[in-house]
C-alpha atoms as a PDB file:
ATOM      1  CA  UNK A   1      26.657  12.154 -46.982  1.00  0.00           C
ATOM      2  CA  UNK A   2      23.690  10.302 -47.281  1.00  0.00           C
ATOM      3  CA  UNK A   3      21.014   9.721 -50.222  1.00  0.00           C
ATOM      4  CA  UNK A   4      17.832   8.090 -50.649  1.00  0.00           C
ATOM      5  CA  UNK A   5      17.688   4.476 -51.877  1.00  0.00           C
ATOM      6  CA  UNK A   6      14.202   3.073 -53.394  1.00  0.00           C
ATOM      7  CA  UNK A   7      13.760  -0.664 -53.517  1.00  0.00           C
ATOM      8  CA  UNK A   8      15.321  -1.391 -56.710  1.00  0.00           C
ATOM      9  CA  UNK A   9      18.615   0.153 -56.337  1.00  0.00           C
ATOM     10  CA  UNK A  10      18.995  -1.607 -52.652  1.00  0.00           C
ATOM     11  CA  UNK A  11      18.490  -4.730 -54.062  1.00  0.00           C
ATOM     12  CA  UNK A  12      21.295  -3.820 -56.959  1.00  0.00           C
ATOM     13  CA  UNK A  13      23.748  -2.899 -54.305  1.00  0.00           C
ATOM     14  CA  UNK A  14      22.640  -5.484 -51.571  1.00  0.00           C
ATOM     15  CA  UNK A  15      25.012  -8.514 -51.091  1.00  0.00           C
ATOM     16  CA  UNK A  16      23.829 -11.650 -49.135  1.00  0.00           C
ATOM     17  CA  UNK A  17      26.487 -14.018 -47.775  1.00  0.00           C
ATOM     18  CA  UNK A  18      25.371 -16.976 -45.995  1.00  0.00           C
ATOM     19  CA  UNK A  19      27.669 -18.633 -43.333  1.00  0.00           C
ATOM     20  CA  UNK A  20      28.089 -22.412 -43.464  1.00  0.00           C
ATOM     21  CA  UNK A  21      26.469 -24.796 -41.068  1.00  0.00           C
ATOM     22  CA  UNK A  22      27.871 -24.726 -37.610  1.00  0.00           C
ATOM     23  CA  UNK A  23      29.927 -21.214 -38.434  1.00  0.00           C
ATOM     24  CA  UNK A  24      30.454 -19.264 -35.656  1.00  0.00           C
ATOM     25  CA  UNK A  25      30.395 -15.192 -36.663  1.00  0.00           C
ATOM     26  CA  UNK A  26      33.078 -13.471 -35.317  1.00  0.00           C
ATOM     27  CA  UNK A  27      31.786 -10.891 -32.540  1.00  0.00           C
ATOM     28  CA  UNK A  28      31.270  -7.549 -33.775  1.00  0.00           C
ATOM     29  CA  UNK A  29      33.696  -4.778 -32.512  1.00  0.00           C
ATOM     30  CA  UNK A  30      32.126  -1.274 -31.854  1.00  0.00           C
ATOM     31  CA  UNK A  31      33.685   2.415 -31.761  1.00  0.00           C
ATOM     32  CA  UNK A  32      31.533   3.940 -28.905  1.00  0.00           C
ATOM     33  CA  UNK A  33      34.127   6.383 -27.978  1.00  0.00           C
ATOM     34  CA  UNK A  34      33.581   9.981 -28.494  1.00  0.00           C
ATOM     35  CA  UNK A  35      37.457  10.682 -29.437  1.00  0.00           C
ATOM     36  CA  UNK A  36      37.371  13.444 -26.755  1.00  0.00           C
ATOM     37  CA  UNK A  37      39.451  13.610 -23.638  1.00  0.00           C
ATOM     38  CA  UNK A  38      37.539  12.625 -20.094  1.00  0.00           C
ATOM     39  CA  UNK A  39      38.982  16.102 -19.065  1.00  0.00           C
ATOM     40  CA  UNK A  40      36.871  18.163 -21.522  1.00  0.00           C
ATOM     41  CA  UNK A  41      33.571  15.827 -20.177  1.00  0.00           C
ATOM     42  CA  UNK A  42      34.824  17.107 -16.441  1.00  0.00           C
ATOM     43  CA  UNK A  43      34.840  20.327 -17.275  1.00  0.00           C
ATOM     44  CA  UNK A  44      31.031  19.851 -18.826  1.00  0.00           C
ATOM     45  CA  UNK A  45      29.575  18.534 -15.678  1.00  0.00           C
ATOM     46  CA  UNK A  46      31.427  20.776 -13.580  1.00  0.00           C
ATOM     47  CA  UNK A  47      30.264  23.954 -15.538  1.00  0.00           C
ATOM     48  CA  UNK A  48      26.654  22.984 -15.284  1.00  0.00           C
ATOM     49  CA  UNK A  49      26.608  21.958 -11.741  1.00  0.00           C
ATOM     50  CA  UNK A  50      28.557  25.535 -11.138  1.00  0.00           C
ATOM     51  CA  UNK A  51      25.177  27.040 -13.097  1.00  0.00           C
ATOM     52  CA  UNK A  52      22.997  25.026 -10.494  1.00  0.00           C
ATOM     53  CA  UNK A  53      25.118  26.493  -7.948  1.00  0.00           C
ATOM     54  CA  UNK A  54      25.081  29.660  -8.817  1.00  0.00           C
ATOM     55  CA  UNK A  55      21.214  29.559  -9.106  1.00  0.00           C
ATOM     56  CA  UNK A  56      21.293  27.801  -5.655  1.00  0.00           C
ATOM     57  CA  UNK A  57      22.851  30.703  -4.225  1.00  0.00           C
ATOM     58  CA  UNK A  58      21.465  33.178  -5.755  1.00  0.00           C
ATOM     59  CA  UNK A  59      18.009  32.269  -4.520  1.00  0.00           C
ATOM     60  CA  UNK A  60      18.185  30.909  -1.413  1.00  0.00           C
ATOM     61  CA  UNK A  61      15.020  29.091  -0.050  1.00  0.00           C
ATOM     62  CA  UNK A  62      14.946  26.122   1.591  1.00  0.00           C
ATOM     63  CA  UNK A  63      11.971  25.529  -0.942  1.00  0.00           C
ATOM     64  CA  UNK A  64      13.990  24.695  -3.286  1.00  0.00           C
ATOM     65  CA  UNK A  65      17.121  22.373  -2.019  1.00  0.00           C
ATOM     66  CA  UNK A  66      15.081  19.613  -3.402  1.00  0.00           C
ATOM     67  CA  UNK A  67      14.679  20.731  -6.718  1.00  0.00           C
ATOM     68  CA  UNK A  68      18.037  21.662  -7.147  1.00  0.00           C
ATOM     69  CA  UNK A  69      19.797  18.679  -5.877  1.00  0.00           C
ATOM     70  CA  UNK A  70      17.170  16.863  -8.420  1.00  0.00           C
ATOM     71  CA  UNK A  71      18.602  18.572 -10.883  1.00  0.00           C
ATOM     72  CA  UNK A  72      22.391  18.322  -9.850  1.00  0.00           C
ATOM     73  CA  UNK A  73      21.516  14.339  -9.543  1.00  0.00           C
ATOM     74  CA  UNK A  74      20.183  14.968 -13.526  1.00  0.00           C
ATOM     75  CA  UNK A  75      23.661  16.152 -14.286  1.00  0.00           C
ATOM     76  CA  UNK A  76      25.450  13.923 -12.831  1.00  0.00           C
ATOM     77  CA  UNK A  77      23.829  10.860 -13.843  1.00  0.00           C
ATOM     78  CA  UNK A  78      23.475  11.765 -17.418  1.00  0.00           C
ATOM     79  CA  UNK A  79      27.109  12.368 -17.540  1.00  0.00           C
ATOM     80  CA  UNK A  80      27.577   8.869 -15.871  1.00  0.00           C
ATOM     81  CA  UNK A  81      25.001   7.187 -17.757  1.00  0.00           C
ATOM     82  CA  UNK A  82      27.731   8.181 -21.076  1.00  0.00           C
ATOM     83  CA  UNK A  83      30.429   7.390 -19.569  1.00  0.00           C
ATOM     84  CA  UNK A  84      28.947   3.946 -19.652  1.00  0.00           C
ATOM     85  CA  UNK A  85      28.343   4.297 -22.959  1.00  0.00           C
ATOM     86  CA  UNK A  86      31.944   3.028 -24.246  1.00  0.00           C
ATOM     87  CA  UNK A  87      31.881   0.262 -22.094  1.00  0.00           C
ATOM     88  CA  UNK A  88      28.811  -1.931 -23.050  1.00  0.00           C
ATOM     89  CA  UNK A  89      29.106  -4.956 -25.289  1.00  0.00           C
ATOM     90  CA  UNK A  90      30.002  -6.305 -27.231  1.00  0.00           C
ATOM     91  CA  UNK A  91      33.400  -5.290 -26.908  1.00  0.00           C
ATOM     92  CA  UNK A  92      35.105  -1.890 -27.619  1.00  0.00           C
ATOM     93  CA  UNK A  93      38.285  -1.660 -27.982  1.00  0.00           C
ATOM     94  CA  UNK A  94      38.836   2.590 -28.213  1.00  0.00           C
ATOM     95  CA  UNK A  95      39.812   4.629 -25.422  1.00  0.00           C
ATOM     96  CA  UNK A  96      39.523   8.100 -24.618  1.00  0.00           C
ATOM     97  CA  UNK A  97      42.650  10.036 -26.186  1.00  0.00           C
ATOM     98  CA  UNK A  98      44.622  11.894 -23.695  1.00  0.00           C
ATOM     99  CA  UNK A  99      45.704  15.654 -24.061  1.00  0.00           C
ATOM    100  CA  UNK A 100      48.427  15.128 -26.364  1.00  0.00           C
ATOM    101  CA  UNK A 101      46.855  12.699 -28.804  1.00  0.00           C
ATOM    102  CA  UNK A 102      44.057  14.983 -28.931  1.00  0.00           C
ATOM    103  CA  UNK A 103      46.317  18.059 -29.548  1.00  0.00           C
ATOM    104  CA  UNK A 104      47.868  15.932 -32.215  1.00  0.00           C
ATOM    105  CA  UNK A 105      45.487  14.504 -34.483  1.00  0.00           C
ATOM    106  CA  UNK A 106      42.215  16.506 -33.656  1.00  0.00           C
ATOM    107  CA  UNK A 107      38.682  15.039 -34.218  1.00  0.00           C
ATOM    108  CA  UNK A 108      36.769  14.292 -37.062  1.00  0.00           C
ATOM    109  CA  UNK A 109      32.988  15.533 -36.835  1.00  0.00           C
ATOM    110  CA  UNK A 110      30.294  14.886 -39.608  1.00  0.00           C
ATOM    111  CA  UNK A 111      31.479  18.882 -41.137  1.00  0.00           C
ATOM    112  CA  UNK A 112      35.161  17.414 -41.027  1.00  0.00           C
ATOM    113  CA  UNK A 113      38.144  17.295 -38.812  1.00  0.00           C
ATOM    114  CA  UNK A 114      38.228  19.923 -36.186  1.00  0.00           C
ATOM    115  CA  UNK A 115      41.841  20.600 -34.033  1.00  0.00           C
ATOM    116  CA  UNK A 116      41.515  20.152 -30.738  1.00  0.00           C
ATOM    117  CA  UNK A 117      41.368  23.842 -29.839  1.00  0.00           C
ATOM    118  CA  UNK A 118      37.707  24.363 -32.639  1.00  0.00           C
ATOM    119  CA  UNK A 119      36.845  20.778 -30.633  1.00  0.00           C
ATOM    120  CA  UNK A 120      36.881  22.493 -27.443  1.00  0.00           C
ATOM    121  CA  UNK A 121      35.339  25.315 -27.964  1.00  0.00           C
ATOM    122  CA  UNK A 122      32.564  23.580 -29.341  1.00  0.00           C
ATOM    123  CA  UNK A 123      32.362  21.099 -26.644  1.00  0.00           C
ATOM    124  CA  UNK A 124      32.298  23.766 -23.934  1.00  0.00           C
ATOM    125  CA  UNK A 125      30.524  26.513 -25.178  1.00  0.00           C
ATOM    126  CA  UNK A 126      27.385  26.034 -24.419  1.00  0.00           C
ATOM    127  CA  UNK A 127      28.358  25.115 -20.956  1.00  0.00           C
ATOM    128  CA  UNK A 128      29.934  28.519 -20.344  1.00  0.00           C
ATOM    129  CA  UNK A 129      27.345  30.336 -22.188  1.00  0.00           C
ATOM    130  CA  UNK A 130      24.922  28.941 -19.604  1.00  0.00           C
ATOM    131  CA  UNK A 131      27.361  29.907 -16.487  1.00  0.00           C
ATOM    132  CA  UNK A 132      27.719  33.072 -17.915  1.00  0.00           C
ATOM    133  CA  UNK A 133      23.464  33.641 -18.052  1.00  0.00           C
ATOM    134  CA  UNK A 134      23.689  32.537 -14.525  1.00  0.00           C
ATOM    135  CA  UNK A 135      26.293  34.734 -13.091  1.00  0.00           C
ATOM    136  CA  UNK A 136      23.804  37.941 -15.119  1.00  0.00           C
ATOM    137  CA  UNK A 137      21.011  36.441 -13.481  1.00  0.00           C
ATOM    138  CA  UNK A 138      22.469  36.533  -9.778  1.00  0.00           C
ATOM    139  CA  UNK A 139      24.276  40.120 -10.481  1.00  0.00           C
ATOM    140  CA  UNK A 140      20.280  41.199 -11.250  1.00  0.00           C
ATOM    141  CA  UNK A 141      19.149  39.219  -8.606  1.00  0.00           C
ATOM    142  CA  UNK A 142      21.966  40.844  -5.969  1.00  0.00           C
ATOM    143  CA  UNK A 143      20.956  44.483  -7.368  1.00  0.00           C
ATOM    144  CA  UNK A 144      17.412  43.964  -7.015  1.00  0.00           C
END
């Protein structure tokens, strides 16, 4: 966890190393990966573009095809702009666990290691949740 430092103890625990002249610092690797499967980030987008959808549908007016491809463009380019994420520099050298290494070891989250079934769930929850107010909304709006 994390705790408060004041000046004093940084400087106690601080350690400054100098490289010598000419010294060339070895480039820094990064862990951008999210330690989830790309299946479980296909199965986001296509849950909330299925909630656009639905809304799409379920109130059709040519008033609002822009809107709604706006926000299907949202979706998808959030989603994309993450997928990115991993592959900026400097270099990472992770990838994206497939089903069975994910089924195997799990993740570890900042409240501890979760298996991959708890991982799931969490990760697509709120995704359904949101389908799920959808499909209400269009059963009220079909009944109306």
């Amino acid at each position: 966890m994390t705790q408060r430092l004041d000046k004093q103890q940084l400087r106690e625990l601080a350690i400054a190393v100098s490289l010598p002249a000419g010294a060339n610092p070895s480039p820094a690797t990064v862990d951008r990966g999210f330690g989830l499967p790309t299946g479980l980030y296909l199965a986001t987008v296509a849950l909330y573009l299925g909630f656009i959808g639905v809304m799409a549908a379920s109130f059709l007016n040519p008033e609002l095809a822009i809107p709604m491809v706006i926000f299907a463009g949202f979706v998808v380019f959030a989603f994309a702009l993450a997928g990115y994420w991993p592959r900026m520099k400097p270099a990472n050298d992770t990838a994206p666990p497939d089903w069975a290494q994910f089924r195997a070891r799990g993740i570890e989250t900042s409240s501890g290691r979760l298996t991959a079934g708890e991982a799931t769930v969490q990760v697509l929850l709120l995704p359904v949740l949101i389908l799920g107010w959808g499909l209400a909304v269009a059963v009220i709006v079909a009944l109306r």
